[in-house]
C-alpha atoms as a PDB file:
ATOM      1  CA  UNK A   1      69.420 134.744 117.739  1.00  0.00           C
ATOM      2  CA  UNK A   2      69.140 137.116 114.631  1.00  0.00           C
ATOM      3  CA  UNK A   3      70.894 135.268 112.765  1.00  0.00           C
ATOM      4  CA  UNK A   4      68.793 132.047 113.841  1.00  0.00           C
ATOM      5  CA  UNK A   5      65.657 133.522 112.890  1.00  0.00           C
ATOM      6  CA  UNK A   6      66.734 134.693 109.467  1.00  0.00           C
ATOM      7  CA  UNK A   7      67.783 130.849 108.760  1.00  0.00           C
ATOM      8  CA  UNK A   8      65.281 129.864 110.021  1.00  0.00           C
ATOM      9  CA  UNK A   9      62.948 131.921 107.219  1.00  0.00           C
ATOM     10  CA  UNK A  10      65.712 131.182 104.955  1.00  0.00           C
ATOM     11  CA  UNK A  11      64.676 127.231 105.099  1.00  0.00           C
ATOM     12  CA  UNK A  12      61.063 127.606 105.499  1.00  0.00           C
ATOM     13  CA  UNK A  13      61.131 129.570 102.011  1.00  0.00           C
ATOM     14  CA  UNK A  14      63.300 126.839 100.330  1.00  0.00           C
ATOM     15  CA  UNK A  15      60.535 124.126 102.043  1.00  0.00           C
ATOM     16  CA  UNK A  16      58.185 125.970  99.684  1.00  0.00           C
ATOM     17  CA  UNK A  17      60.073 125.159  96.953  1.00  0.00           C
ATOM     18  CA  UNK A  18      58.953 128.613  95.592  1.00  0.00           C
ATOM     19  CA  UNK A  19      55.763 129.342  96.730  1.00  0.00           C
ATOM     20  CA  UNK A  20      54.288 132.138  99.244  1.00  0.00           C
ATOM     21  CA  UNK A  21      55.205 131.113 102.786  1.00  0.00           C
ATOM     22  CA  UNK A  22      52.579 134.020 104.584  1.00  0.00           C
ATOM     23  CA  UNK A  23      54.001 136.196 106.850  1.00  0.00           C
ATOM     24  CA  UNK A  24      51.800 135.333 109.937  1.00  0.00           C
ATOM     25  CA  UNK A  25      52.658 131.517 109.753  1.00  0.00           C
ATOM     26  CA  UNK A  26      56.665 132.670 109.642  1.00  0.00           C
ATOM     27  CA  UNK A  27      55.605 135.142 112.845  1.00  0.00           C
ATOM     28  CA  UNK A  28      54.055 132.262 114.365  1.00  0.00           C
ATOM     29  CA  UNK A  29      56.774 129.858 114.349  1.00  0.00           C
ATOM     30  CA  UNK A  30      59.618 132.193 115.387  1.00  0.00           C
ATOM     31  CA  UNK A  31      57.564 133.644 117.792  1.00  0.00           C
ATOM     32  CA  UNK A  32      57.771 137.219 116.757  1.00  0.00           C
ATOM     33  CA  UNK A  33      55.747 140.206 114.796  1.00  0.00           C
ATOM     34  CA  UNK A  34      54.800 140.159 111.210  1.00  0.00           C
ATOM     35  CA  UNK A  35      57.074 143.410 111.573  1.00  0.00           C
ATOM     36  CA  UNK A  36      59.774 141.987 112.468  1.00  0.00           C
ATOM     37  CA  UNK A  37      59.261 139.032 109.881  1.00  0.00           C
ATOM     38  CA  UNK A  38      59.456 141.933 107.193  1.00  0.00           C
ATOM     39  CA  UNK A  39      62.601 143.429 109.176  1.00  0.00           C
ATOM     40  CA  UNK A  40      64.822 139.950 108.604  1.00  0.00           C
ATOM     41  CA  UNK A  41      62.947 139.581 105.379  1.00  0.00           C
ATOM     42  CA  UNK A  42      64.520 142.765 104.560  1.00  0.00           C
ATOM     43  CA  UNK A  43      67.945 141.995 105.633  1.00  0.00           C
ATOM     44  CA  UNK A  44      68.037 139.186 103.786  1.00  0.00           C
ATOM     45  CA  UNK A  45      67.647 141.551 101.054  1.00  0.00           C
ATOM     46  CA  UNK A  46      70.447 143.544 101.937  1.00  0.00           C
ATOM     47  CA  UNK A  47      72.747 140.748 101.964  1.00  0.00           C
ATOM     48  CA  UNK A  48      71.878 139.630  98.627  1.00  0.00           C
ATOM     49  CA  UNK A  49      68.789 137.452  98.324  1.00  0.00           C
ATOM     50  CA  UNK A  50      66.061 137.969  96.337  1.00  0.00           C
ATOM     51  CA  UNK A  51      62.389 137.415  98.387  1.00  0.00           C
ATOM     52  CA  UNK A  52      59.315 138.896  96.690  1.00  0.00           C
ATOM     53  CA  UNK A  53      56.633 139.855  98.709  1.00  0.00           C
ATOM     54  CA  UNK A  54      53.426 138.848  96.714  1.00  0.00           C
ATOM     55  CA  UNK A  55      50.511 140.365  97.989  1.00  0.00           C
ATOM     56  CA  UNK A  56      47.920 139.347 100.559  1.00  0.00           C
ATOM     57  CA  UNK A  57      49.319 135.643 100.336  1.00  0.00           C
ATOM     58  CA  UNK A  58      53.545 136.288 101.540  1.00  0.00           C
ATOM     59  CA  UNK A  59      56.850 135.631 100.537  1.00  0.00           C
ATOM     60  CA  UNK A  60      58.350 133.723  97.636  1.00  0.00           C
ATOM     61  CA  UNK A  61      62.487 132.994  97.676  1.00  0.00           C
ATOM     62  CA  UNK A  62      63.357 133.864  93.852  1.00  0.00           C
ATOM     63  CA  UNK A  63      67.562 133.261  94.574  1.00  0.00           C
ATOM     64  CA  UNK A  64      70.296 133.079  97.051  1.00  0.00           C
ATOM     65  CA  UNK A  65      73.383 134.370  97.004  1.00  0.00           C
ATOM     66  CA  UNK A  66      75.914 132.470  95.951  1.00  0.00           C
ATOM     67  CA  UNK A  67      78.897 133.466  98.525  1.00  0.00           C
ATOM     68  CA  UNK A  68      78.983 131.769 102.245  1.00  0.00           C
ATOM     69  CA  UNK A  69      76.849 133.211 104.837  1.00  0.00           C
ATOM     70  CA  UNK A  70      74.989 132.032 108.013  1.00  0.00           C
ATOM     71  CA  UNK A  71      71.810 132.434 105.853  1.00  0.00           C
ATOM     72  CA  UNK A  72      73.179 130.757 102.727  1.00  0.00           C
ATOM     73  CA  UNK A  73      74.796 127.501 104.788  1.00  0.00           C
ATOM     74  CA  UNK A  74      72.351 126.836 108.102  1.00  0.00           C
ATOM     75  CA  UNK A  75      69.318 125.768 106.025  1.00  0.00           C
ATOM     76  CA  UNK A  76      71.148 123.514 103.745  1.00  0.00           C
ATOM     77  CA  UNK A  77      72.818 121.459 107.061  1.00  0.00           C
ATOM     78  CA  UNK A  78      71.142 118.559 108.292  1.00  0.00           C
ATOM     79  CA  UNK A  79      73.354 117.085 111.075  1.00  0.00           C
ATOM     80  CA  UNK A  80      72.313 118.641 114.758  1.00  0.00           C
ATOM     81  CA  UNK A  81      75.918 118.888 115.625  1.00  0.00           C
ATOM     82  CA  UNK A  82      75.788 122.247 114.294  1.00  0.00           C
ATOM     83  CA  UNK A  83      73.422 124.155 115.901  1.00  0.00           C
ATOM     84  CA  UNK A  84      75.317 128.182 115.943  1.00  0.00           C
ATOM     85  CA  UNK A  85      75.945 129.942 112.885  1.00  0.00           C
ATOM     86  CA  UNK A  86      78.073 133.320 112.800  1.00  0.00           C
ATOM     87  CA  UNK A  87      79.776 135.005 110.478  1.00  0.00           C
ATOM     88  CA  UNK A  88      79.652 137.662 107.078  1.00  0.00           C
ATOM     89  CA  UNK A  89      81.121 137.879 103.761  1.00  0.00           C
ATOM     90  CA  UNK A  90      84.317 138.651 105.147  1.00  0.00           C
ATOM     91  CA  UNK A  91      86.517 138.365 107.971  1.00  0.00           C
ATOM     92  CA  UNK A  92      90.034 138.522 108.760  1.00  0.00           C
ATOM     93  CA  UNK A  93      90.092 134.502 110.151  1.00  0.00           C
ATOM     94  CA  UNK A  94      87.257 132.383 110.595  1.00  0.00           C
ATOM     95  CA  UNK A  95      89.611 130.602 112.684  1.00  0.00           C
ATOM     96  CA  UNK A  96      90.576 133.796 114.773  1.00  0.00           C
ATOM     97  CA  UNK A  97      86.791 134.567 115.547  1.00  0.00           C
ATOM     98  CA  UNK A  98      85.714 130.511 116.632  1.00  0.00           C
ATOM     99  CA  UNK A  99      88.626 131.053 118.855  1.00  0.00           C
ATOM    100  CA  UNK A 100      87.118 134.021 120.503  1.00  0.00           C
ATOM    101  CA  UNK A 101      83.907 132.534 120.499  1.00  0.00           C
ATOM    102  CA  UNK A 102      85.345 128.957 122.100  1.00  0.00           C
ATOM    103  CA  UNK A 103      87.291 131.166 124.712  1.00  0.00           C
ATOM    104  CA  UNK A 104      83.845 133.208 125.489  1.00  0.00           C
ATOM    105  CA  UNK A 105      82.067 129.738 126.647  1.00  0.00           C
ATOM    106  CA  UNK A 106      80.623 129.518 122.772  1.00  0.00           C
ATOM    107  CA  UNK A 107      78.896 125.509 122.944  1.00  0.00           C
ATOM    108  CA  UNK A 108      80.399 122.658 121.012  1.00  0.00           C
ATOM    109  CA  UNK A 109      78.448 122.880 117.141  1.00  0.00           C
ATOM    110  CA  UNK A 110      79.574 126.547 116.691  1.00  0.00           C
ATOM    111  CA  UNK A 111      80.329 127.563 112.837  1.00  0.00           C
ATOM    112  CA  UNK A 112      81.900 130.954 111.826  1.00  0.00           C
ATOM    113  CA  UNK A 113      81.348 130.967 107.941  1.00  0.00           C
ATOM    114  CA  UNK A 114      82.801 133.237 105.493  1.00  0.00           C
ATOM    115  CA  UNK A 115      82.936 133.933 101.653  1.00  0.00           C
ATOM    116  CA  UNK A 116      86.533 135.907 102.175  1.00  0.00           C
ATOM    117  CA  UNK A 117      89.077 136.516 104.613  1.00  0.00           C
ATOM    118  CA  UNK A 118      91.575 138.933 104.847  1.00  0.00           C
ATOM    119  CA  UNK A 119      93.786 137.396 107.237  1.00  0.00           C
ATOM    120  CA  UNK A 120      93.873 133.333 106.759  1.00  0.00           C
ATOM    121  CA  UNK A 121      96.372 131.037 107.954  1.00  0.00           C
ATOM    122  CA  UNK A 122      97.219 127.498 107.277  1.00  0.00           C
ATOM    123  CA  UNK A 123      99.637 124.999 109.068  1.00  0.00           C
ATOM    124  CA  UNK A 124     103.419 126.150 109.961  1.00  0.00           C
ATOM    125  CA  UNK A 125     102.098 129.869 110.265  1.00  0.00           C
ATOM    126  CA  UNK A 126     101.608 130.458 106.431  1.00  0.00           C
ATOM    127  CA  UNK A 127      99.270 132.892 104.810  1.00  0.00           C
ATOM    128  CA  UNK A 128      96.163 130.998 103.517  1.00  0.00           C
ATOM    129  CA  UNK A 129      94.630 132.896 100.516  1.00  0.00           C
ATOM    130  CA  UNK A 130      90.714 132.802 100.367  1.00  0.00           C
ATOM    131  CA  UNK A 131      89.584 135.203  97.652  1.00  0.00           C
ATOM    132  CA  UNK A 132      86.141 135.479  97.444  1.00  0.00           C
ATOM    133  CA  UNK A 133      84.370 131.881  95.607  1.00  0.00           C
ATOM    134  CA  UNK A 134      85.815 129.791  98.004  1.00  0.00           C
ATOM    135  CA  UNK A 135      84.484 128.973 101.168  1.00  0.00           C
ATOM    136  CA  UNK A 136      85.466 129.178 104.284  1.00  0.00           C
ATOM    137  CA  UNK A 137      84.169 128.135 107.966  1.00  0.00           C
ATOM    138  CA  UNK A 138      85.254 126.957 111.124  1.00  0.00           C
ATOM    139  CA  UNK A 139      83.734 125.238 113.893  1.00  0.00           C
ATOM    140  CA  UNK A 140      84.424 124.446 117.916  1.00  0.00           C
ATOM    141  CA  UNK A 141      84.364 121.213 119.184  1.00  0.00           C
ATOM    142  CA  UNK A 142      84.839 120.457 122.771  1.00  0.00           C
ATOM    143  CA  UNK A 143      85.446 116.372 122.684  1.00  0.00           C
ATOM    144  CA  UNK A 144      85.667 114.569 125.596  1.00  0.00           C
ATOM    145  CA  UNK A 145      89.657 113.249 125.381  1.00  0.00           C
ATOM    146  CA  UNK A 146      92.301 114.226 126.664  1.00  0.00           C
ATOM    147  CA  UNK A 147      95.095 116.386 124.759  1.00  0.00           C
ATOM    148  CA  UNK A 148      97.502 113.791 123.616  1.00  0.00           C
ATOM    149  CA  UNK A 149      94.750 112.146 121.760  1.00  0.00           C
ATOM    150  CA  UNK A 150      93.968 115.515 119.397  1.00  0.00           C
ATOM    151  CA  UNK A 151      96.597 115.169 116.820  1.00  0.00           C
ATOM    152  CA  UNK A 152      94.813 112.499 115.107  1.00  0.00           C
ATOM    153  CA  UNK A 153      91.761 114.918 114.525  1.00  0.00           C
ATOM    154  CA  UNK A 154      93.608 116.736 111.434  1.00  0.00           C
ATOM    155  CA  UNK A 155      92.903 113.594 109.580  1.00  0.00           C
ATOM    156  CA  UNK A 156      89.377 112.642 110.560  1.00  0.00           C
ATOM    157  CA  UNK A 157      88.555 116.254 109.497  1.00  0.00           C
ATOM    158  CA  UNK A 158      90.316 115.946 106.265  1.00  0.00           C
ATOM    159  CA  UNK A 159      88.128 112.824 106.013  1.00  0.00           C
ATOM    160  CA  UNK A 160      84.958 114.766 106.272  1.00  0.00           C
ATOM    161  CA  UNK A 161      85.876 117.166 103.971  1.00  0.00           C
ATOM    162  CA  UNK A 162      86.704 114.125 101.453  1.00  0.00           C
ATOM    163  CA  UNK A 163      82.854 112.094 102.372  1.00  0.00           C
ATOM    164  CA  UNK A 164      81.023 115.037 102.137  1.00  0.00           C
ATOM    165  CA  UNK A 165      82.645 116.171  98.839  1.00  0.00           C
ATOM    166  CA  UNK A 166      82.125 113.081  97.658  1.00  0.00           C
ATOM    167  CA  UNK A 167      78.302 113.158  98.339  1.00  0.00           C
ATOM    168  CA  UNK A 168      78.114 116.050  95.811  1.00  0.00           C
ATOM    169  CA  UNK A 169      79.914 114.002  93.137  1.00  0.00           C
ATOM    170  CA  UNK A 170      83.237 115.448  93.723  1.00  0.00           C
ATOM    171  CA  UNK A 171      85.653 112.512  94.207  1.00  0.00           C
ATOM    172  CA  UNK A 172      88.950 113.479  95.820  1.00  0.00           C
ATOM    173  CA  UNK A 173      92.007 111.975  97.773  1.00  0.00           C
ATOM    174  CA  UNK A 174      93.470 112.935 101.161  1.00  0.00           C
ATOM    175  CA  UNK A 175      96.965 114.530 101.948  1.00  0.00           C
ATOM    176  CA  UNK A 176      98.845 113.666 105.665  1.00  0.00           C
ATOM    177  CA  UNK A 177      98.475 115.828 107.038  1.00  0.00           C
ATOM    178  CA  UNK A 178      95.983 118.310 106.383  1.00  0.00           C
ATOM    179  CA  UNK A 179      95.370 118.395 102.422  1.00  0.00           C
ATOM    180  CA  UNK A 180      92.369 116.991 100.413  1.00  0.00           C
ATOM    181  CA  UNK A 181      93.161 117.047  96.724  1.00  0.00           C
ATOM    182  CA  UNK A 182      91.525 116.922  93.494  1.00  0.00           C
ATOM    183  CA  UNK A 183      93.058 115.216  90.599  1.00  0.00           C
ATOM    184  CA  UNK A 184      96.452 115.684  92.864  1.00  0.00           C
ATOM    185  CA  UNK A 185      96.394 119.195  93.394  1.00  0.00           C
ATOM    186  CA  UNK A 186      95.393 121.211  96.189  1.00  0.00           C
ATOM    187  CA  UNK A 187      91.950 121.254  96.958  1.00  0.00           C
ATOM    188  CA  UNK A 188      91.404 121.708 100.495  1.00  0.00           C
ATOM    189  CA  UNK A 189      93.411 123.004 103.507  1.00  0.00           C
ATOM    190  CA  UNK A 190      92.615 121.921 107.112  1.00  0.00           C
ATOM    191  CA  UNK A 191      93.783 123.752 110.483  1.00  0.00           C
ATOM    192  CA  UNK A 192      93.147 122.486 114.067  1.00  0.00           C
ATOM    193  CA  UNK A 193      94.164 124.620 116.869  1.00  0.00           C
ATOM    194  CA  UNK A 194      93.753 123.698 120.778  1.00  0.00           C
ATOM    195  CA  UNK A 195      93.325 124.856 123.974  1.00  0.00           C
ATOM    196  CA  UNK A 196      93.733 122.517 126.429  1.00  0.00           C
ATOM    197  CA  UNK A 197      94.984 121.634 130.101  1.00  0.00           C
ATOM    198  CA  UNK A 198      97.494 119.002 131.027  1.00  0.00           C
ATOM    199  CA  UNK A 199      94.524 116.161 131.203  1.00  0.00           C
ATOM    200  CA  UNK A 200      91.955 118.003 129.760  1.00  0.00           C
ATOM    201  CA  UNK A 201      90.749 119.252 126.131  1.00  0.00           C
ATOM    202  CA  UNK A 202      88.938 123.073 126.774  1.00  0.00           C
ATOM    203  CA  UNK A 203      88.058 122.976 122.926  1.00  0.00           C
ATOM    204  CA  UNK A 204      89.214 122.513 119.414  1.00  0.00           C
ATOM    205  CA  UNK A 205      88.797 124.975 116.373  1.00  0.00           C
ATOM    206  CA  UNK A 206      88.986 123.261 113.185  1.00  0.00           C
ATOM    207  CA  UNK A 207      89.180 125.326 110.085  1.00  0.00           C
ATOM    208  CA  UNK A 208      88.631 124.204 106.364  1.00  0.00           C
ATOM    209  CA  UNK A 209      88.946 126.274 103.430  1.00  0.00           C
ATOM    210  CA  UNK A 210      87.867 124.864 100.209  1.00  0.00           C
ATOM    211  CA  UNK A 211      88.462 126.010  96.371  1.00  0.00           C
ATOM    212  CA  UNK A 212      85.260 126.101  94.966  1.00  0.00           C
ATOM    213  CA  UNK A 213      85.191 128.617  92.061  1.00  0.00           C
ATOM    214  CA  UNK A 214      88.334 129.399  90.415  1.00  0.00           C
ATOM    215  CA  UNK A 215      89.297 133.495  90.630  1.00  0.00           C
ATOM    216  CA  UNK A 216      89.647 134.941  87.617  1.00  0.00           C
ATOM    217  CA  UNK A 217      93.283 135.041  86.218  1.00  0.00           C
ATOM    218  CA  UNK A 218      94.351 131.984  88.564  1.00  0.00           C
ATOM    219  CA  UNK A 219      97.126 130.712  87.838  1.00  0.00           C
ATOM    220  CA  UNK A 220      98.081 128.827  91.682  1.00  0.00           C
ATOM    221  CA  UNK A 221      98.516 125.595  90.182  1.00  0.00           C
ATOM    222  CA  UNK A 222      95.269 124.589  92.739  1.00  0.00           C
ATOM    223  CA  UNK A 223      92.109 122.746  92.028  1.00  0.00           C
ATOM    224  CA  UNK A 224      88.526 123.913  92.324  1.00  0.00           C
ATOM    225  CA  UNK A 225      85.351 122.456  92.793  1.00  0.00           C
ATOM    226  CA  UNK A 226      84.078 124.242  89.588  1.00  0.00           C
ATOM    227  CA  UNK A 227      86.406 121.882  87.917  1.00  0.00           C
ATOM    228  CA  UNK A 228      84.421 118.571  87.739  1.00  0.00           C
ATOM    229  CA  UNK A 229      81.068 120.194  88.953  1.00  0.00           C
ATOM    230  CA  UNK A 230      80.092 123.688  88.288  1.00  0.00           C
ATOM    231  CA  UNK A 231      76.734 123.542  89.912  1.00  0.00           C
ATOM    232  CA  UNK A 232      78.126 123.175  92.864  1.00  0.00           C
ATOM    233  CA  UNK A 233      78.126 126.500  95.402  1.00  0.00           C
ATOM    234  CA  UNK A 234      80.545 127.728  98.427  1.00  0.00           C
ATOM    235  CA  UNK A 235      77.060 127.073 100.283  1.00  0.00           C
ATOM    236  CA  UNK A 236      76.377 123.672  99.185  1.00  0.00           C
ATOM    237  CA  UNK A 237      79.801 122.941  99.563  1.00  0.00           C
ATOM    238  CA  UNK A 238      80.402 123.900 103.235  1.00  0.00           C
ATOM    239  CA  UNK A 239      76.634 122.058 104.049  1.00  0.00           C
ATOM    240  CA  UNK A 240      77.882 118.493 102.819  1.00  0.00           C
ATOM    241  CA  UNK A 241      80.957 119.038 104.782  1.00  0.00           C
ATOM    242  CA  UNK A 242      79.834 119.613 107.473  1.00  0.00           C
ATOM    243  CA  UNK A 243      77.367 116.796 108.066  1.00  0.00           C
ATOM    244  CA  UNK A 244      79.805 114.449 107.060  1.00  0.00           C
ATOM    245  CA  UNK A 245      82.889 116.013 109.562  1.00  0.00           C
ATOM    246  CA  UNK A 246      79.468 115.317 111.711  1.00  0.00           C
ATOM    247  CA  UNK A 247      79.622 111.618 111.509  1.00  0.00           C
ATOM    248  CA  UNK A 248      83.379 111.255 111.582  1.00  0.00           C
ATOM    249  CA  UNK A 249      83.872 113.385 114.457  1.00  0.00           C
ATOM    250  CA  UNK A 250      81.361 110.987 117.003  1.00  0.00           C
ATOM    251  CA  UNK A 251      83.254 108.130 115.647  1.00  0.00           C
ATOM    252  CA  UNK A 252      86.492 109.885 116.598  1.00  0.00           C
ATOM    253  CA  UNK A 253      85.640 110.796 119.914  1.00  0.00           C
ATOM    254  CA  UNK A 254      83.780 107.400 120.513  1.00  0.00           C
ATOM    255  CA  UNK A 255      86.603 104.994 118.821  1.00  0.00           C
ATOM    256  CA  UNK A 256      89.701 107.033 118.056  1.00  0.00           C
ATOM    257  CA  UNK A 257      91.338 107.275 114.999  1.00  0.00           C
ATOM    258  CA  UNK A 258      91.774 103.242 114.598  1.00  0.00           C
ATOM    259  CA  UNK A 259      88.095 103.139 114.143  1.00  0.00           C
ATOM    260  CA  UNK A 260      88.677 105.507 110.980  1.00  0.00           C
ATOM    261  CA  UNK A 261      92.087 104.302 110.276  1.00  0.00           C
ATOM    262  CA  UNK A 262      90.803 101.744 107.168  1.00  0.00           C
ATOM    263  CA  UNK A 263      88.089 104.881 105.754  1.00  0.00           C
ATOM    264  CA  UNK A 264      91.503 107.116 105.605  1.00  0.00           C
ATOM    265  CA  UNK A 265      93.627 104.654 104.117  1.00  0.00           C
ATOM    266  CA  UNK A 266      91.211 103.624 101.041  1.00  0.00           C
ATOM    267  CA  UNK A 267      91.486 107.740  99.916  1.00  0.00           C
ATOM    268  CA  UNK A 268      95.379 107.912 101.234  1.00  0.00           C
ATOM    269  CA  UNK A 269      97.095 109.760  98.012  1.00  0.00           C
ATOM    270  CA  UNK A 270     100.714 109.270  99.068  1.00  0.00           C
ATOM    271  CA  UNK A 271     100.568 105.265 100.221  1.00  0.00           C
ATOM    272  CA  UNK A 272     103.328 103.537  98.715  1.00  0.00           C
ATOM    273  CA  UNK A 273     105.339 106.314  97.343  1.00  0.00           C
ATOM    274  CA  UNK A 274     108.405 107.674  97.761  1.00  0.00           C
ATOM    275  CA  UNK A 275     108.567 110.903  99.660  1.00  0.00           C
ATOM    276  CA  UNK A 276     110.476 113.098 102.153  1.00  0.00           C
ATOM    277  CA  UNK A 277     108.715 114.795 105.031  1.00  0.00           C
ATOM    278  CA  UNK A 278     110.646 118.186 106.173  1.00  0.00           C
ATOM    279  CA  UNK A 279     110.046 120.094 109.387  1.00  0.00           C
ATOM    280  CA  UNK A 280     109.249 124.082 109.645  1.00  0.00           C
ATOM    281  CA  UNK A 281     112.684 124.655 108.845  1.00  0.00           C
ATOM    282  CA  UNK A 282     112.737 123.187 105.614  1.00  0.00           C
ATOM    283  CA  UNK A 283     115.125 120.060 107.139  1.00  0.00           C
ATOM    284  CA  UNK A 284     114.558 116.839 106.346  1.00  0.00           C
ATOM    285  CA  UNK A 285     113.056 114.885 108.891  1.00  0.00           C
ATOM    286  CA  UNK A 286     112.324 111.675 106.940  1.00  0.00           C
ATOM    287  CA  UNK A 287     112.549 110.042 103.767  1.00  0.00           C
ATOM    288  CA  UNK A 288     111.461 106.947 102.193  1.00  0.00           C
ATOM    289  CA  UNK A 289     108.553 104.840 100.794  1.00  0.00           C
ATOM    290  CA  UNK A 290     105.164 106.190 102.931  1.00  0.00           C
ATOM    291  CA  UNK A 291     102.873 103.177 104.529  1.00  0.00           C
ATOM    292  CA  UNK A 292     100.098 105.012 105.368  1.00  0.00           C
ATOM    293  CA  UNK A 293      99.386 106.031 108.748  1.00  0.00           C
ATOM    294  CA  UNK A 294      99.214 103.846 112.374  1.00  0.00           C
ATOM    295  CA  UNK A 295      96.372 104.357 114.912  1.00  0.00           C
ATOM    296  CA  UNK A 296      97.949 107.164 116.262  1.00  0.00           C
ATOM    297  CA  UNK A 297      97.661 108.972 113.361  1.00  0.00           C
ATOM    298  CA  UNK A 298     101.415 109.200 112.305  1.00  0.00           C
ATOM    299  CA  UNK A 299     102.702 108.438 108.821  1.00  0.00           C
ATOM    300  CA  UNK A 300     105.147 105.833 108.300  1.00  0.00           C
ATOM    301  CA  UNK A 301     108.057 106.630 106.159  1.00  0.00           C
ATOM    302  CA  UNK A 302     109.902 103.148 105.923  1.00  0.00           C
ATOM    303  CA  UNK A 303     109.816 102.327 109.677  1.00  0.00           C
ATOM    304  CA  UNK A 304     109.887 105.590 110.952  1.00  0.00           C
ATOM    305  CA  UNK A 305     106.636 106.992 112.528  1.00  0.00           C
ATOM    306  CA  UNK A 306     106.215 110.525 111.822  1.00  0.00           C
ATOM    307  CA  UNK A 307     104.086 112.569 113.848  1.00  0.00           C
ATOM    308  CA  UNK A 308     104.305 116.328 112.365  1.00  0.00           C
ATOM    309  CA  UNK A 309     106.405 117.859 108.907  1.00  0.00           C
ATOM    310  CA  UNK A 310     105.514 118.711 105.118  1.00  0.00           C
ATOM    311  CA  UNK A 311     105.341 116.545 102.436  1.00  0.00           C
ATOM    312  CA  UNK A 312     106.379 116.299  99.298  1.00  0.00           C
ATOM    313  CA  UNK A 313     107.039 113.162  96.518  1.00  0.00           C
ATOM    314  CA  UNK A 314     110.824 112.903  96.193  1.00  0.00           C
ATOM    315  CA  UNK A 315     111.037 113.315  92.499  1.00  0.00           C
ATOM    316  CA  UNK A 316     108.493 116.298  91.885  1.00  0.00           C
END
């Protein structure tokens, strides 16, 4: 709820498009004191914006922060879908936390948002670096289908990720399984973890982290948002994502990934080349020219359907 309310001030400041919200009209729509207004008003302080009181008229929102926070991302996303916001500047896993939260009864539309973590993972158990300028969030889903169907969901986030990019003027190219890239390097890494029972889905945590500003001294051979559009912020960037995993994700549950199958394939950055896909142990799996991916959400190599595996282009 505290971290509601401050959002909630958060967007009725940016509303004003810098002028004096007063105090008693914030009081009156949260339905609290004009204390505790200048409490969270305070707070917001602390964590790095800049409100100025001006006197006898309210408050004015001079900047933001630029990192990820609850009150940097809620009042930038539209989509009701997300309606829970949690999170700080750093945590060990956003994905670690939305699983606590899913197992703790959190509803479908929670977000755990962070501008660091200490302790991120990506597929195959590997360490995920997220220094801070990237951002970093993950949300639960609870979608009515049933386990087998889940797999598929990798790709309709990774989808998402790619729209909502796109509606900031950052054009990019998806990955099977789990990679959005920029000028074909890494942009964007996507987890989904499940907990389910044998007919039914209990929830889904699905985890992004995207490169947005580039740490000083970098030399990981990623990409980064800052690199075609340097106005953009970890805030702004986790917002447009997430309304657009919004619209994928009802289309998912509501069609499957067939009904998304032709969106994937027009941003597919591996169709028609020659790869090899390798499992966990580094062996080779498959190899062969890749077709895209069936309605299942599998990548044909050749002939062969491939449900799970790195990979990589034969000849880099």
């Amino acid at each position: 709820m505290t971290g509601a309310r401050r959002a909630a001030i958060v967007r009725a400041l940016l509303a004003a498009d810098g002028k004096p919200v007063s105090g008693e009209v914030l009081a009156a729509d949260l339905g609290i004191s004009r204390v505790a207004v200048g409490k969270h008003v305070a707070a917001l302080c602390d964590r790095g914006f800049v409100i100025e009181p001006v006197r006898r008229t309210g408050y004015r929102l001079v900047s933001m922060p630029s990192i990820t926070l609850p009150e940097t991302v809620a009042p930038l996303v539209h989509d009701r879908l997300w309606q829970r916001f949690e999170g700080g500047a750093v945590t060990a896993s956003t994905n670690d936390d939305a699983k606590r939260l899913a197992s703790g009864a959190a509803a479908e539309g929670t977000v755990v948002v962070a501008a660091r973590q200490e302790g991120g993972r990506g597929r195959l158990g590997r360490n995920w670096e997220s220094p801070e300028g990237g951002a970093y969030f993950s949300a639960v889903l609870r979608p009515n289908i049933v386990p087998m169907a889940v797999p598929p969901l990798t790709l309709v986030i990774a989808l998402g990720v790619a729209n909502g990019l796109a509606s900031l003027g950052v054009e990019t190219t998806v990955k099977w399984p789990n990679d959005v890239l920029l000028g074909g390097r890494k942009l964007v890494g996507v987890l989904v973890e499940m907990s389910a029972e044998a007919d039914k889905v209990e929830w889904v945590v699905v985890g992004v982290g995207i490169n947005v500003r580039r740490p000083a001294g970098d030399r990981s051979g990623f990409a980064y948002v800052e690199d075609v559009a340097a106005d953009i912020g970890p805030a702004h960037a986790v917002a447009a994502v997430l309304d657009a995993i919004a619209v994928v994700y009802r289309r998912f549950v509501a069609e499957g990934f067939e009904g998304l199958r032709a969106q994937y394939a027009e941003l597919d950055a591996i169709y028609g080349c020659d790869v090899v896909v390798r499992d966990a142990t580094g062996a080779v799996v498959a190899g062969g020219v890749a077709g895209g991916v069936d309605g299942s959400g599998r990548l044909l190599v050749g002939k062969t359907p491939v449900s799970g595996g790195e990979v990589t282009l034969r000849n880099a």
